[in-house]
C-alpha atoms as a PDB file:
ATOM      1  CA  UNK A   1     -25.408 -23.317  16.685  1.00  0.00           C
ATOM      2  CA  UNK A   2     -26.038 -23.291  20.156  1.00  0.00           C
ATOM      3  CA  UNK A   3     -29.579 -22.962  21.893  1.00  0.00           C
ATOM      4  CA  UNK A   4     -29.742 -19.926  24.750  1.00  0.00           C
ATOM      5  CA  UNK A   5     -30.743 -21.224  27.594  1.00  0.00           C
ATOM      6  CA  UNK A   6     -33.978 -19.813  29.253  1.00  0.00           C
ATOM      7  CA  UNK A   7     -34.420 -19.294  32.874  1.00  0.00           C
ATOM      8  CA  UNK A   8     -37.536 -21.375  32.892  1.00  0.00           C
ATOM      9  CA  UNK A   9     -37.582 -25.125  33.220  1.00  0.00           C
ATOM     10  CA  UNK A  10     -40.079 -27.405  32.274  1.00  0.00           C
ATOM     11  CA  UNK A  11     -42.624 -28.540  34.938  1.00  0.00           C
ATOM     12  CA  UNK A  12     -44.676 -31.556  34.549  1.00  0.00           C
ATOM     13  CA  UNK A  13     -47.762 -32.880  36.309  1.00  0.00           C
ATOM     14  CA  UNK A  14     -47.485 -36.630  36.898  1.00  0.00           C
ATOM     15  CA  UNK A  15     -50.180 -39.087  38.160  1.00  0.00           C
ATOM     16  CA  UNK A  16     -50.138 -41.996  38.657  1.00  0.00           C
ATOM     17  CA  UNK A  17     -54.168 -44.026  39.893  1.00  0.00           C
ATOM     18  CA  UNK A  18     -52.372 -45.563  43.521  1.00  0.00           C
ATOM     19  CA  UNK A  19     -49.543 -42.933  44.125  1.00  0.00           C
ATOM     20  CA  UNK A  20     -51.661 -39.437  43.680  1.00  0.00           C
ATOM     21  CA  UNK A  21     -50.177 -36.961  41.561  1.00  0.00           C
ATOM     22  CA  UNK A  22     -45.948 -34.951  41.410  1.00  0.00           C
ATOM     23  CA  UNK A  23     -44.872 -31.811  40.078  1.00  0.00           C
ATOM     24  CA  UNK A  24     -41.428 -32.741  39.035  1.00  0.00           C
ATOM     25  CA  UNK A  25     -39.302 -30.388  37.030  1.00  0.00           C
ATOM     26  CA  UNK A  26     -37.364 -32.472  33.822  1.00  0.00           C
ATOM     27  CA  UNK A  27     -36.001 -31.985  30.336  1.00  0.00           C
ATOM     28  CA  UNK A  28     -38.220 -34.534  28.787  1.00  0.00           C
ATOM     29  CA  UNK A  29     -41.204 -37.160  29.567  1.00  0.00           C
ATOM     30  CA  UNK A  30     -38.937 -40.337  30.974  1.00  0.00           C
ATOM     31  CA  UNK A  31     -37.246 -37.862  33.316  1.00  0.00           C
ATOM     32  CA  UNK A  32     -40.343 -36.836  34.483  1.00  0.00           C
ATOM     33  CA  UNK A  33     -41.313 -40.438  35.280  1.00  0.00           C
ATOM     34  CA  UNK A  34     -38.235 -41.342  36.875  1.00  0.00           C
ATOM     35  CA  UNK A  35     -38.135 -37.990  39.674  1.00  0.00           C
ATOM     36  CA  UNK A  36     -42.105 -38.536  40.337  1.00  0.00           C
ATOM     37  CA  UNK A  37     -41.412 -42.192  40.760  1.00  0.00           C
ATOM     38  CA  UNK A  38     -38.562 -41.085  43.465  1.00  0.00           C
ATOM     39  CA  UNK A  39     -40.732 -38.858  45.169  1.00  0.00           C
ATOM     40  CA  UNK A  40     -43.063 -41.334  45.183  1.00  0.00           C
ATOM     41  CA  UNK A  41     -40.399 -43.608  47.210  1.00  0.00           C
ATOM     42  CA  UNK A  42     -41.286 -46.554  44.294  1.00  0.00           C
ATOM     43  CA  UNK A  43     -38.942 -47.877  41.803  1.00  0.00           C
ATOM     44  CA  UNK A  44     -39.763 -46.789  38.752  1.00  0.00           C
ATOM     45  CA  UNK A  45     -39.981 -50.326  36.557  1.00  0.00           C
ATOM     46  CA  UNK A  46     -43.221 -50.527  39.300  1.00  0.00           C
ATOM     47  CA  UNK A  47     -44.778 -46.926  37.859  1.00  0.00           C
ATOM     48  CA  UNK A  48     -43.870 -45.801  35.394  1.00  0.00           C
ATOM     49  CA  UNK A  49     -46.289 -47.902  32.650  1.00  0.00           C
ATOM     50  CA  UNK A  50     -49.176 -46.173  34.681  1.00  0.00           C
ATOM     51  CA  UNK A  51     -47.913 -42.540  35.099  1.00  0.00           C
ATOM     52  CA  UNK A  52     -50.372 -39.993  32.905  1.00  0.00           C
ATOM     53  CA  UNK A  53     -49.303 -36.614  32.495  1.00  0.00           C
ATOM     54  CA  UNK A  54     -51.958 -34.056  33.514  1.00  0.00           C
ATOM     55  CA  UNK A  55     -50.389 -31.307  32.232  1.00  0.00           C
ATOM     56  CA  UNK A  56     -46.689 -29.237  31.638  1.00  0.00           C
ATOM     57  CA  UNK A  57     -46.034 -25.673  32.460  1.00  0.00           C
ATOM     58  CA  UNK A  58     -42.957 -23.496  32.953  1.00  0.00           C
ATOM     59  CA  UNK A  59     -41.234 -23.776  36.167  1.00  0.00           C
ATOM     60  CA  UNK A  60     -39.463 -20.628  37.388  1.00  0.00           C
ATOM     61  CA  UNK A  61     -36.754 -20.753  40.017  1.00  0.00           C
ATOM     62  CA  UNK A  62     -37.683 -19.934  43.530  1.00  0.00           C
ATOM     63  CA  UNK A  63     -41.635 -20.323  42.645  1.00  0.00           C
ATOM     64  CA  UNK A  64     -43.321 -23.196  44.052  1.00  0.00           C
ATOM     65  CA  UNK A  65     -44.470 -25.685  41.084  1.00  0.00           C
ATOM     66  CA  UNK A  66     -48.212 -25.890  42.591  1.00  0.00           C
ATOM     67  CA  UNK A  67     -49.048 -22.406  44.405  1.00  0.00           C
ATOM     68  CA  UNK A  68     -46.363 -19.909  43.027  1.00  0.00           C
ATOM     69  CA  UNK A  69     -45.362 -18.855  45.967  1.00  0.00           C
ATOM     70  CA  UNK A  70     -41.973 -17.311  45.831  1.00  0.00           C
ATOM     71  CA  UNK A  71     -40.115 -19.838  48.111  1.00  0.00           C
ATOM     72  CA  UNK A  72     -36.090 -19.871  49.674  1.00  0.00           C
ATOM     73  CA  UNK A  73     -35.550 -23.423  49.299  1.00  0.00           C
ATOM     74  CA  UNK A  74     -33.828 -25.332  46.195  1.00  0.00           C
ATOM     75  CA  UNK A  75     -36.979 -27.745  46.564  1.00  0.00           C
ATOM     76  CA  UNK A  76     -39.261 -27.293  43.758  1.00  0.00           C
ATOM     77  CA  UNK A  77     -42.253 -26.559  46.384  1.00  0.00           C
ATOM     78  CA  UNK A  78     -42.915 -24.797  49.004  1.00  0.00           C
ATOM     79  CA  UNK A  79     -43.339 -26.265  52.536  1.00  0.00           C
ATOM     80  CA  UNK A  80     -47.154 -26.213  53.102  1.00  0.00           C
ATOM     81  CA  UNK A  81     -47.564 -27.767  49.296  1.00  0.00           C
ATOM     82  CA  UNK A  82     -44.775 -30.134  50.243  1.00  0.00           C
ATOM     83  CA  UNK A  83     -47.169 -31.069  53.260  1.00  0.00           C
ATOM     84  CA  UNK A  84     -50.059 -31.136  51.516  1.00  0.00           C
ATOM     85  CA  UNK A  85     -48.997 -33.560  48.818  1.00  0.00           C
ATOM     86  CA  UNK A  86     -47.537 -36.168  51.202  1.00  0.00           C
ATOM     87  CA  UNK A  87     -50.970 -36.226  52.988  1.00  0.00           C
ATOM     88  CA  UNK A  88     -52.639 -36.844  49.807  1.00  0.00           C
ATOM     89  CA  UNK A  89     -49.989 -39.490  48.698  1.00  0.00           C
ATOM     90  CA  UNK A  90     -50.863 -40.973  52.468  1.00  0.00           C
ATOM     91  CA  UNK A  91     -54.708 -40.736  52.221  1.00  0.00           C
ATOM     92  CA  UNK A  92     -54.463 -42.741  48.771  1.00  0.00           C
ATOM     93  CA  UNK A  93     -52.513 -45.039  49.733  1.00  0.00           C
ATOM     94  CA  UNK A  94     -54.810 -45.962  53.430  1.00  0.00           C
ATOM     95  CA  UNK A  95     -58.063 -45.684  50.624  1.00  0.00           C
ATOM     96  CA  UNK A  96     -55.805 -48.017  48.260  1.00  0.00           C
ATOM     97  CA  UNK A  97     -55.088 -50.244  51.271  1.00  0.00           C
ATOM     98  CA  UNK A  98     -58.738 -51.079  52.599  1.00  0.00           C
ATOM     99  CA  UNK A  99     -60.348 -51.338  48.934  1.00  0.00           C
ATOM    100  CA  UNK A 100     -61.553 -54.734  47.385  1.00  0.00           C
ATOM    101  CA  UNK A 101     -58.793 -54.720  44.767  1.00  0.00           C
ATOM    102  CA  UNK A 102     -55.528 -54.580  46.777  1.00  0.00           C
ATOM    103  CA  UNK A 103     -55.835 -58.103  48.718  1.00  0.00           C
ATOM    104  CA  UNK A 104     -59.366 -58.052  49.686  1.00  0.00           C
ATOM    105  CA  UNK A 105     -60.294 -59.625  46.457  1.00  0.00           C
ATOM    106  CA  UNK A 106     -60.411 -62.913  47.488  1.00  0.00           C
ATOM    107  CA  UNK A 107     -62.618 -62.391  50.658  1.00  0.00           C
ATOM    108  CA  UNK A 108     -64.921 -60.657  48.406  1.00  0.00           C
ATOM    109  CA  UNK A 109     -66.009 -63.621  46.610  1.00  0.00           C
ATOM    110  CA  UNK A 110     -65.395 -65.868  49.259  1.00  0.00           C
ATOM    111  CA  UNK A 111     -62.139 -68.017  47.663  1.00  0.00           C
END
């Protein structure tokens, strides 16, 4: 017997401690972890251990995943979100970058 298929997909909230967090739109939990670690530009072998979902809700077509903004795109968010999340991803990564644990280490304790 065949399923009907709704008009609402499943959204899921992916984060991941050096990337930031994705709203990526998948049929299951490796899916998820596969599209966030392409938008993350990472391969996924590299992420996808560390990825933590935050949370899953229905994504609607033409609604932004974060703000619900009806949108015109076939992205899954709308422009200013879009924006918004790279300069996250981009402020993480330049925190990331100048803390102790990502190559500083070893100047730390002097080795």
């Amino acid at each position: 017997m065949a399923t009907k298929k709704t008009e609402y997909d499943k959204c899921w909230v992916v984060t991941h401690p050096d990337h930031g967090r994705a709203y990526v739109v998948a049929d299951n939990w490796e899916q998820a972890t596969v599209k966030a670690a392409k938008f993350w530009g990472v391969k996924w072998r590299d992420v996808a251990f560390f990825c933590d979902l935050e949370k899953t809700m229905e994504a609607r077509k033409n609604v932004c995943l974060k703000c619900r903004r009806i949108i015109y795109t076939k992205s899954e968010l709308c422009p200013d979100c879009a924006h918004a999340l790279r300069v996250e991803d981009e402020q993480v990564k330049n925190r990331l970058r100048n803390s102790w644990y990502l190559g500083k280490k070893g100047d730390a304790f002097g080795t």
